[in-house]
N, C-alpha and C. Protein backbone atom coordinates (compact mmCIF):
# COMPACT_ATOMS: atom_id res chain seq x y z
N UNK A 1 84.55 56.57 37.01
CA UNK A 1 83.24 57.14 37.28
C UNK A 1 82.23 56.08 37.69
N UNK A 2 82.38 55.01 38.32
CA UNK A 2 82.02 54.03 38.78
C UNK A 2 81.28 54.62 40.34
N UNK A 3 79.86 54.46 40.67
CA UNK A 3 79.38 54.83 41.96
C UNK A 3 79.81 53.94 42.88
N UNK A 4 79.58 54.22 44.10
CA UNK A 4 80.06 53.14 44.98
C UNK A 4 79.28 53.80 46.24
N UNK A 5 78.54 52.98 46.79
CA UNK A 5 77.33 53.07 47.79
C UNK A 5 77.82 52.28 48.99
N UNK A 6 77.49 52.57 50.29
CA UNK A 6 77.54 51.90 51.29
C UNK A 6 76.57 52.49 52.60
N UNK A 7 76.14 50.77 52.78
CA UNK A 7 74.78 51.26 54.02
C UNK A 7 75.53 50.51 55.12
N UNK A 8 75.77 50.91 56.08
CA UNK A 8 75.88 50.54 57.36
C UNK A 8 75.08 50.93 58.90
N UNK A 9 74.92 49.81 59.42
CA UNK A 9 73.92 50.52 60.65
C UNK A 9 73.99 48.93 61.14
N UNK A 10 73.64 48.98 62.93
CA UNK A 10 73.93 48.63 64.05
C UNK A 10 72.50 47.95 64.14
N UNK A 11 71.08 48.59 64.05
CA UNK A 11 69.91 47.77 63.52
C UNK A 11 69.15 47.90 62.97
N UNK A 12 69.60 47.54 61.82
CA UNK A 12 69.07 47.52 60.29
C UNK A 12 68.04 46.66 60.31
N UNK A 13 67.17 46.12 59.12
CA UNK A 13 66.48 45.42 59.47
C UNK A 13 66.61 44.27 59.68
N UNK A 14 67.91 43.65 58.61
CA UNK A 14 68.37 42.19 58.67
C UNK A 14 69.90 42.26 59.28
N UNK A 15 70.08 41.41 59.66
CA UNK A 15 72.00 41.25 59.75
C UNK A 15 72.76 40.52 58.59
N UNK A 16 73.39 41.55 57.78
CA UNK A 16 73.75 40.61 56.89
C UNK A 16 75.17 41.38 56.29
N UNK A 17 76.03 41.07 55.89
CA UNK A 17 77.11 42.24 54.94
C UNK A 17 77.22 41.46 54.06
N UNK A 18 77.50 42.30 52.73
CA UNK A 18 76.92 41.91 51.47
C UNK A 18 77.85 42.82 50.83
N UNK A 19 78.48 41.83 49.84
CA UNK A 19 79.33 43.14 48.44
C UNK A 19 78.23 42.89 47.15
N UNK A 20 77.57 43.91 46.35
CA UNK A 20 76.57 43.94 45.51
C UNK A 20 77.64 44.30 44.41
N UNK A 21 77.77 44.12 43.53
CA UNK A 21 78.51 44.17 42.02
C UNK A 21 77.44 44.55 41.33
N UNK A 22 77.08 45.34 40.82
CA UNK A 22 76.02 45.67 39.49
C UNK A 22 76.50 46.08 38.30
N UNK A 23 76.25 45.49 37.85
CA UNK A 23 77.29 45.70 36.59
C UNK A 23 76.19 46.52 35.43
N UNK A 24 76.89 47.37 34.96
CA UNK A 24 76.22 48.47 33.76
C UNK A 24 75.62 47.73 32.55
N UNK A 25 74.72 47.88 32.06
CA UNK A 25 73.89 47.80 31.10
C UNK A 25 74.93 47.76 29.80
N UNK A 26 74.82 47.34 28.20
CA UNK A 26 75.36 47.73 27.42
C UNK A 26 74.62 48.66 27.20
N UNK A 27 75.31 49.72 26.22
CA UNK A 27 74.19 50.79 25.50
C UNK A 27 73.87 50.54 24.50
N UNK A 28 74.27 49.36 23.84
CA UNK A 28 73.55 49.26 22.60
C UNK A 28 72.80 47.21 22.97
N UNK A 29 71.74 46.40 22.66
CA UNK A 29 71.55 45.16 22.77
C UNK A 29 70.94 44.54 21.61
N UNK A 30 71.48 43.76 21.24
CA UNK A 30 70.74 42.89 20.20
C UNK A 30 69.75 42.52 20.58
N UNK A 31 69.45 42.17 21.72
CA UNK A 31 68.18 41.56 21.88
C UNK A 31 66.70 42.47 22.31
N UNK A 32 67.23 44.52 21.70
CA UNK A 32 66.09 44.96 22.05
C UNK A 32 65.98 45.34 23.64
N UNK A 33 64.57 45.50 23.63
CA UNK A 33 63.98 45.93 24.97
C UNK A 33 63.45 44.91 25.69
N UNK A 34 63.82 43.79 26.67
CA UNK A 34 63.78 43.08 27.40
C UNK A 34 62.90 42.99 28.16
N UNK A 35 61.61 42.33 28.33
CA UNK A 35 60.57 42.13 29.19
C UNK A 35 61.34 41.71 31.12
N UNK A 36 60.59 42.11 32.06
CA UNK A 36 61.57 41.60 33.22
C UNK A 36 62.81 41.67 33.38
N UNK A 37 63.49 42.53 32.77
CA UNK A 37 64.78 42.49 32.33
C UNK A 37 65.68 43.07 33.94
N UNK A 38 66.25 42.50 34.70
CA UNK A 38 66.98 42.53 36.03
C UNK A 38 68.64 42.75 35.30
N UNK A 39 69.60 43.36 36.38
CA UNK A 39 70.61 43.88 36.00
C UNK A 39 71.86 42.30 36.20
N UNK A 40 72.64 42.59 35.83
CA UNK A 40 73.60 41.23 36.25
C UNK A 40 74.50 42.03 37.46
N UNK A 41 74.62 40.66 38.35
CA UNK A 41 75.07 41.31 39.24
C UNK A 41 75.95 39.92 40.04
N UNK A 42 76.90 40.53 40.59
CA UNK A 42 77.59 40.06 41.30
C UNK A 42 77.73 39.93 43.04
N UNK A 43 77.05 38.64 43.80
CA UNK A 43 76.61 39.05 44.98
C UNK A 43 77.64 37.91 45.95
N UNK A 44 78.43 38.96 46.87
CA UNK A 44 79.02 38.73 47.50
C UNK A 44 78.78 38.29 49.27
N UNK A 45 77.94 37.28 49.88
CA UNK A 45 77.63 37.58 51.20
C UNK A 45 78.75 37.03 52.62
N UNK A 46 78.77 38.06 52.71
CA UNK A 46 80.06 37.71 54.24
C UNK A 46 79.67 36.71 55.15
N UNK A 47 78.43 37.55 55.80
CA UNK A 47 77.57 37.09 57.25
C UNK A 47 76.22 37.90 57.01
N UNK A 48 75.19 36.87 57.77
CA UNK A 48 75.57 35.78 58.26
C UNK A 48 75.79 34.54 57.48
N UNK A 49 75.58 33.80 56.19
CA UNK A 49 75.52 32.92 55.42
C UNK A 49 76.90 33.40 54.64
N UNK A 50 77.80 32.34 54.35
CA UNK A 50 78.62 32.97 53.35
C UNK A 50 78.33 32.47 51.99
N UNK A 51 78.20 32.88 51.05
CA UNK A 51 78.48 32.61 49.47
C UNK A 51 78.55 33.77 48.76
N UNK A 52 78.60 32.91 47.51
CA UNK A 52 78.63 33.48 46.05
C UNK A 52 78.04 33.43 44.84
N UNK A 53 77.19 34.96 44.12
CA UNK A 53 76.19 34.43 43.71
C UNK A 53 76.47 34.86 42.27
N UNK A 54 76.05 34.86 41.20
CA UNK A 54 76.51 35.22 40.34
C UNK A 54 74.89 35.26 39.21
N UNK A 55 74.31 36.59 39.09
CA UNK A 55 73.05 35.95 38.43
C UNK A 55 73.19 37.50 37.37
N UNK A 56 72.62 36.67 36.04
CA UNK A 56 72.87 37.39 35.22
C UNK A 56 71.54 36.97 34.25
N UNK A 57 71.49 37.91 33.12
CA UNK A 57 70.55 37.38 32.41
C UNK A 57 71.17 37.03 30.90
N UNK A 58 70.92 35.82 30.52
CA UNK A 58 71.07 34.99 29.44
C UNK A 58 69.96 34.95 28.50
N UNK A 59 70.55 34.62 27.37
CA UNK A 59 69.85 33.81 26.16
C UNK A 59 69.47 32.63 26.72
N UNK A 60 67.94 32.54 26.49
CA UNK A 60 67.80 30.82 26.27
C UNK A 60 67.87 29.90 24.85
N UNK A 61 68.19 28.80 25.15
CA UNK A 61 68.60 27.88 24.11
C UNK A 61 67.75 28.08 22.93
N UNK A 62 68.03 27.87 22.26
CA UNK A 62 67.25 27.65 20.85
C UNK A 62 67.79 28.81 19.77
N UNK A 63 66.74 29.46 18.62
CA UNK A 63 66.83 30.48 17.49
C UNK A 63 66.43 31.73 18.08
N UNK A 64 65.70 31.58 19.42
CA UNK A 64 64.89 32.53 19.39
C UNK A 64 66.22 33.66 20.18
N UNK A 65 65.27 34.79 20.20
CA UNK A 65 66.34 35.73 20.95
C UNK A 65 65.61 36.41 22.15
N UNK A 66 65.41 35.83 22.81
CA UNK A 66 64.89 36.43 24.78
C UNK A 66 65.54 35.37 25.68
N UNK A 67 65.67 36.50 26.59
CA UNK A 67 66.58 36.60 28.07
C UNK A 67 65.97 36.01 28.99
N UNK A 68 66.68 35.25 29.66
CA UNK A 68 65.93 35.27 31.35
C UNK A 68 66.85 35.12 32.07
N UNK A 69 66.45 35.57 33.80
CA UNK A 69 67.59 35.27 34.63
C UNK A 69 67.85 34.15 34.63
N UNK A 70 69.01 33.85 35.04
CA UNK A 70 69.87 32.54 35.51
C UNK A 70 70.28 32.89 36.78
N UNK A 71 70.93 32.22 37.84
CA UNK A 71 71.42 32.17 39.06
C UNK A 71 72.56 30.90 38.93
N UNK A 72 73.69 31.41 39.49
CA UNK A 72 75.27 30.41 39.74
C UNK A 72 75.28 30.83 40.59
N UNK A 73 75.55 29.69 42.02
CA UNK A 73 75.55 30.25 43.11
C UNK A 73 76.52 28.82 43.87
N UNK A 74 77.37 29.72 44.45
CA UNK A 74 78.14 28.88 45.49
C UNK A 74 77.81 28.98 46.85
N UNK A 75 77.41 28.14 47.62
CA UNK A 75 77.15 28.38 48.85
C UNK A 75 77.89 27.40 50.11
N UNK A 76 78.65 28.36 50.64
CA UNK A 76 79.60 27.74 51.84
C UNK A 76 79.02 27.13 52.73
N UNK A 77 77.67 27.60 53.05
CA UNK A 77 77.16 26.78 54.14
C UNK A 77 77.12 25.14 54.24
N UNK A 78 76.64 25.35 52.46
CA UNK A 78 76.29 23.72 52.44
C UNK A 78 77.10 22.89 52.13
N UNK A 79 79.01 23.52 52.03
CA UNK A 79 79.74 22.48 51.91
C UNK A 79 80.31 21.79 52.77
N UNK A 80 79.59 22.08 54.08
CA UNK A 80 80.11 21.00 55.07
C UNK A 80 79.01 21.28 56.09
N UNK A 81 79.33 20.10 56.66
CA UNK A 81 77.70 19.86 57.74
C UNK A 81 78.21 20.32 59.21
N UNK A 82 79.59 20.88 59.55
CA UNK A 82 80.05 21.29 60.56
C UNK A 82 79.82 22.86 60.87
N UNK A 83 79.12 22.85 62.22
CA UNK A 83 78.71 24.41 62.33
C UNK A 83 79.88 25.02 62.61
N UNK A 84 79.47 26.39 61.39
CA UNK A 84 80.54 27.19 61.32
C UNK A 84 80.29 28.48 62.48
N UNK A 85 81.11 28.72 63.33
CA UNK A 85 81.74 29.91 64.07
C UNK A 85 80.88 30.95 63.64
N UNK A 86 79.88 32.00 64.27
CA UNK A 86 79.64 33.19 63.84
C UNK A 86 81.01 34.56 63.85
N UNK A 87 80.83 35.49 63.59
CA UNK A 87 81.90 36.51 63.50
C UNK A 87 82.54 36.74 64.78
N UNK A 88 82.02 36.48 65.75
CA UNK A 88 82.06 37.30 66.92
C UNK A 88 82.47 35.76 67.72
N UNK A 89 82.48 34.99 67.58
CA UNK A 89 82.95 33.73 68.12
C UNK A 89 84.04 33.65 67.60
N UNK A 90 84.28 33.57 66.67
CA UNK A 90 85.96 33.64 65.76
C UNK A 90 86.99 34.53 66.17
N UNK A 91 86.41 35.83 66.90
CA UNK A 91 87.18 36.57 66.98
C UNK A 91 87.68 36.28 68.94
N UNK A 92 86.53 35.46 69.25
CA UNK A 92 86.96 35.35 70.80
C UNK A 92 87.68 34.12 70.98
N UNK A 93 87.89 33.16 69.80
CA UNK A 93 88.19 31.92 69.95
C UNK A 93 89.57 32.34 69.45
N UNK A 94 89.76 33.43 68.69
CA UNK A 94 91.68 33.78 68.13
C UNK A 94 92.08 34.48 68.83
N UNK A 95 91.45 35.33 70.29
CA UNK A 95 91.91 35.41 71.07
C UNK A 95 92.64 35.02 71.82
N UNK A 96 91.30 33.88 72.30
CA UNK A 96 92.39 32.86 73.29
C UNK A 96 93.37 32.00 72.87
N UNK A 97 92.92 31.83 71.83
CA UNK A 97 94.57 30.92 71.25
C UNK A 97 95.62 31.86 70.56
N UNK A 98 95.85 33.01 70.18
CA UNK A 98 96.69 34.36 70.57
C UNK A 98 97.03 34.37 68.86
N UNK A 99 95.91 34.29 68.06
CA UNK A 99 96.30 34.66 66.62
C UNK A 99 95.39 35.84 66.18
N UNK A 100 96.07 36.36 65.79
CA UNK A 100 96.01 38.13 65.09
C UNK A 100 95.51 38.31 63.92
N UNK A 101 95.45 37.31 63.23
CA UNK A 101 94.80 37.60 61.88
C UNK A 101 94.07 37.82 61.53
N UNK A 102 93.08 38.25 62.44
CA UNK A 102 91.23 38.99 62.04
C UNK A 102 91.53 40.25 62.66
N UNK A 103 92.69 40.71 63.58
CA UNK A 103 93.08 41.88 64.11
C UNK A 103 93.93 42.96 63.48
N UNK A 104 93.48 44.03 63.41
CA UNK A 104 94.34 44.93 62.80
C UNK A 104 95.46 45.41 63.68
N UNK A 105 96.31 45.33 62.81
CA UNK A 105 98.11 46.16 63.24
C UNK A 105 98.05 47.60 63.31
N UNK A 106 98.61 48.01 64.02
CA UNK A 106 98.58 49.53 63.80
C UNK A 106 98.48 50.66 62.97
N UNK A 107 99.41 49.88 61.55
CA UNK A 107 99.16 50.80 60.55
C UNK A 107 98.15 50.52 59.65
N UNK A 108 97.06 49.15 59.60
CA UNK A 108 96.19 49.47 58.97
C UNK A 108 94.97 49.91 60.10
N UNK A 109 95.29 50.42 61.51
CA UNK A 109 94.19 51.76 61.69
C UNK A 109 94.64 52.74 61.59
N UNK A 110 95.86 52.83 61.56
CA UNK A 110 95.80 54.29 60.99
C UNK A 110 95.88 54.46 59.12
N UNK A 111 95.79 53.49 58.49
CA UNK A 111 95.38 53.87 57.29
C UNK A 111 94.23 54.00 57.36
N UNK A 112 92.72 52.62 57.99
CA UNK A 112 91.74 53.08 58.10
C UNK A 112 91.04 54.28 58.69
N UNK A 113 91.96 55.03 59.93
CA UNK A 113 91.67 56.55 59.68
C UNK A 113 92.27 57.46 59.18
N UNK A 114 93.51 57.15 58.15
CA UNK A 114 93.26 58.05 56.99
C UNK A 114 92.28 58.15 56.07
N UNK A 115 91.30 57.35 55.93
CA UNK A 115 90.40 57.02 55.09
C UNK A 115 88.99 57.33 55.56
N UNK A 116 88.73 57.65 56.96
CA UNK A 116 87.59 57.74 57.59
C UNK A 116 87.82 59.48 57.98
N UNK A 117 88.87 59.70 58.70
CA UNK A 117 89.12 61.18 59.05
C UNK A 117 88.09 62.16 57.85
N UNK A 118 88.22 62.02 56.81
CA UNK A 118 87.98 63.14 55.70
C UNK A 118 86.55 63.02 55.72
N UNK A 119 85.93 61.79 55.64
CA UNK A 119 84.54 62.19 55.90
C UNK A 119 84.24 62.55 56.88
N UNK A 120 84.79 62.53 58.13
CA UNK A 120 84.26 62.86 59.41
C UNK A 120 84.24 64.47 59.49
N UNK A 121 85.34 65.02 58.64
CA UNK A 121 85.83 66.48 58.50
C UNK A 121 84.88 66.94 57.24
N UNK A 122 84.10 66.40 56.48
CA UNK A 122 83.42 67.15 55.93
C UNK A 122 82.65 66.57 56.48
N UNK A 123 81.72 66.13 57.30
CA UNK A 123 80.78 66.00 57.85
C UNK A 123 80.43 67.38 59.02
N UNK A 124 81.53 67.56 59.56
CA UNK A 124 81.68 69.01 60.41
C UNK A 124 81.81 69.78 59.99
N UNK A 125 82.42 69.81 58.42
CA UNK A 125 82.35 71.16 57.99
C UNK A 125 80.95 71.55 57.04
N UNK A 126 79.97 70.36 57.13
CA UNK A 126 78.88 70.94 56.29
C UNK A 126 77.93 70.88 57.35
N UNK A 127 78.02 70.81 58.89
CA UNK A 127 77.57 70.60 59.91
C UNK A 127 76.08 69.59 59.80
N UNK A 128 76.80 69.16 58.87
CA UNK A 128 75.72 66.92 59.25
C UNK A 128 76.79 66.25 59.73
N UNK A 129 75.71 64.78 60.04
CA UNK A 129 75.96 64.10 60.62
C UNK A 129 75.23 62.95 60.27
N UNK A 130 75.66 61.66 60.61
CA UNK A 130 74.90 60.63 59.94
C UNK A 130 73.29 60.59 60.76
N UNK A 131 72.68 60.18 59.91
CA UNK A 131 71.08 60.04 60.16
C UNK A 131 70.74 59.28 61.20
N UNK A 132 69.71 59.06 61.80
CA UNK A 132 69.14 58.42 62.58
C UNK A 132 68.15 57.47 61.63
N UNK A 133 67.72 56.34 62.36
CA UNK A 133 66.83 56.19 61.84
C UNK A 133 65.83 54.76 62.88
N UNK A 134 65.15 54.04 62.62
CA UNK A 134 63.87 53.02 63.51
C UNK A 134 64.86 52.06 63.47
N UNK A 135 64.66 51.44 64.31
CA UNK A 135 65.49 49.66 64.60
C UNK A 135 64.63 48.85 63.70
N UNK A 136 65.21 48.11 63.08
CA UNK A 136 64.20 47.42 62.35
C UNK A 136 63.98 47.72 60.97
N UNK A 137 64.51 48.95 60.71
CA UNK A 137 64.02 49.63 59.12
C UNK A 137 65.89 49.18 58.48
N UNK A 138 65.47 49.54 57.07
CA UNK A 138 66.16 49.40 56.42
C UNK A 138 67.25 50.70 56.50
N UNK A 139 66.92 51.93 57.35
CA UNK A 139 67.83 53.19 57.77
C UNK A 139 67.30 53.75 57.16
N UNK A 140 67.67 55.55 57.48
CA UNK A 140 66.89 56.47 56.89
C UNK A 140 66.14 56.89 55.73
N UNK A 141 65.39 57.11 55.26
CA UNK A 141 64.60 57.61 54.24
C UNK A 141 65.82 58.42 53.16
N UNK A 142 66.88 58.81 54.26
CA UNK A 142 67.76 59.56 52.89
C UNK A 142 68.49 58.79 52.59
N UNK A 143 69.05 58.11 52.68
CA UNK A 143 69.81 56.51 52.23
C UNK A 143 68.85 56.22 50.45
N UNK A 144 67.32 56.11 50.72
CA UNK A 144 66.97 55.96 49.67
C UNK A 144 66.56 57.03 48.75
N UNK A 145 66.70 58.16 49.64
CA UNK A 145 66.40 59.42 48.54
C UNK A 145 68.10 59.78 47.69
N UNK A 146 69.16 59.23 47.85
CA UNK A 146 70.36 59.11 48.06
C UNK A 146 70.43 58.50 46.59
N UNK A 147 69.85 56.82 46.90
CA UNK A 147 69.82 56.44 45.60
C UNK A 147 69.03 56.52 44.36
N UNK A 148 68.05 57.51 44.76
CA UNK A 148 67.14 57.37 43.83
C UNK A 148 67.44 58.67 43.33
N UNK A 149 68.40 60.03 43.72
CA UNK A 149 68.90 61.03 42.84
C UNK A 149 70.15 60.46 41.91
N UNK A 150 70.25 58.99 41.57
CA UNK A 150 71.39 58.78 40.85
C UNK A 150 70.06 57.81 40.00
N UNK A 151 69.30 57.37 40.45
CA UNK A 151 68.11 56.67 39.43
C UNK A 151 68.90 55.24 39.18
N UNK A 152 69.35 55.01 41.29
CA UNK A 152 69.11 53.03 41.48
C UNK A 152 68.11 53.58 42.73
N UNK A 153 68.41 52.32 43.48
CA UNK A 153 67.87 51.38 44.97
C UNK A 153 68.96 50.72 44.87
N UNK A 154 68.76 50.41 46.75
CA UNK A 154 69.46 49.61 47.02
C UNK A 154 68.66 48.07 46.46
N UNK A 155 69.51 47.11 46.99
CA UNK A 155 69.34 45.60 46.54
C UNK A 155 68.20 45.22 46.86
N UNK A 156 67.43 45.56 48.50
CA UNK A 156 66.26 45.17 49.16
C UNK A 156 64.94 45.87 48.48
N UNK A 157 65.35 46.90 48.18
CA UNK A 157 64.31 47.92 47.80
C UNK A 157 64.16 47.50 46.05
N UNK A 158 64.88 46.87 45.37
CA UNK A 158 64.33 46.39 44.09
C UNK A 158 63.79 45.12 43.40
């Protein structure tokens, strides 16, 4: 019973793909009701920057008992001073040198449209269709009315 959200769009406001991990609250805390209290989360970024972020909220040192965020963060960019390839360069540069490994084989598109078909078919059968929305925005207004009938936001919006 784990939600699982996904925003995609062509021009969004930023360019970026991102795996967000949010990890659930305990229901019970020793430490009470938490002033500023942010969720722990696990942040995954593809492109354009790659890393890994890991920010959670901790005890600080001492007797006392209050939280604050922390941030662990790995970042690929800065482990080497050689410019790295954007997505779309990588894929024209394994072209020409004739390697396949950012390319899908046949059967994982047709697994990926076993996996896409069913929404497309209830999308016709409830006669919607994905939203429109401004170049530049973060995508439609129902994207966030979306998350806010489950009582989150997305990552930008909190």
């Amino acid at each position: 019973n784990v939600p699982f959200f996904l925003r995609t769009g062509k021009r969004l406001q930023k360019r970026q793909s991102e795996i967000i991990i949010e990890f659930a609250d305990q229901p019970f805390s020793i430490f009470g009701a938490v002033a500023n209290h942010e969720p722990n989360r696990l942040i995954i970024s593809l492109q354009p920057d790659e890393s890994i972020q890991l920010a959670m909220m901790v005890k600080e040192p001492g007797s006392g008992m209050t939280l604050h965020p922390v941030k662990l963060s790995l970042d690929l960019q800065s482990s080497s001073d050689k410019r790295r390839a954007e997505a779309y360069e990588r894929l024209l540069i394994d072209v020409i040198k004739g390697r396949l490994t950012h390319f899908m084989r046949r059967d994982e598109l047709e697994a990926a449209w076993m996996w896409v078909e069913p929404i497309l078919d209830g999308w016709e059968a409830l006669g919607d269709k994905p939203r429109r929305y401004s170049a530049g925005s973060w995508g439609p207004a129902a994207s966030s009315a979306l998350m806010a009938r489950e009582d989150l936001s997305w990552f930008e919006e909190s």
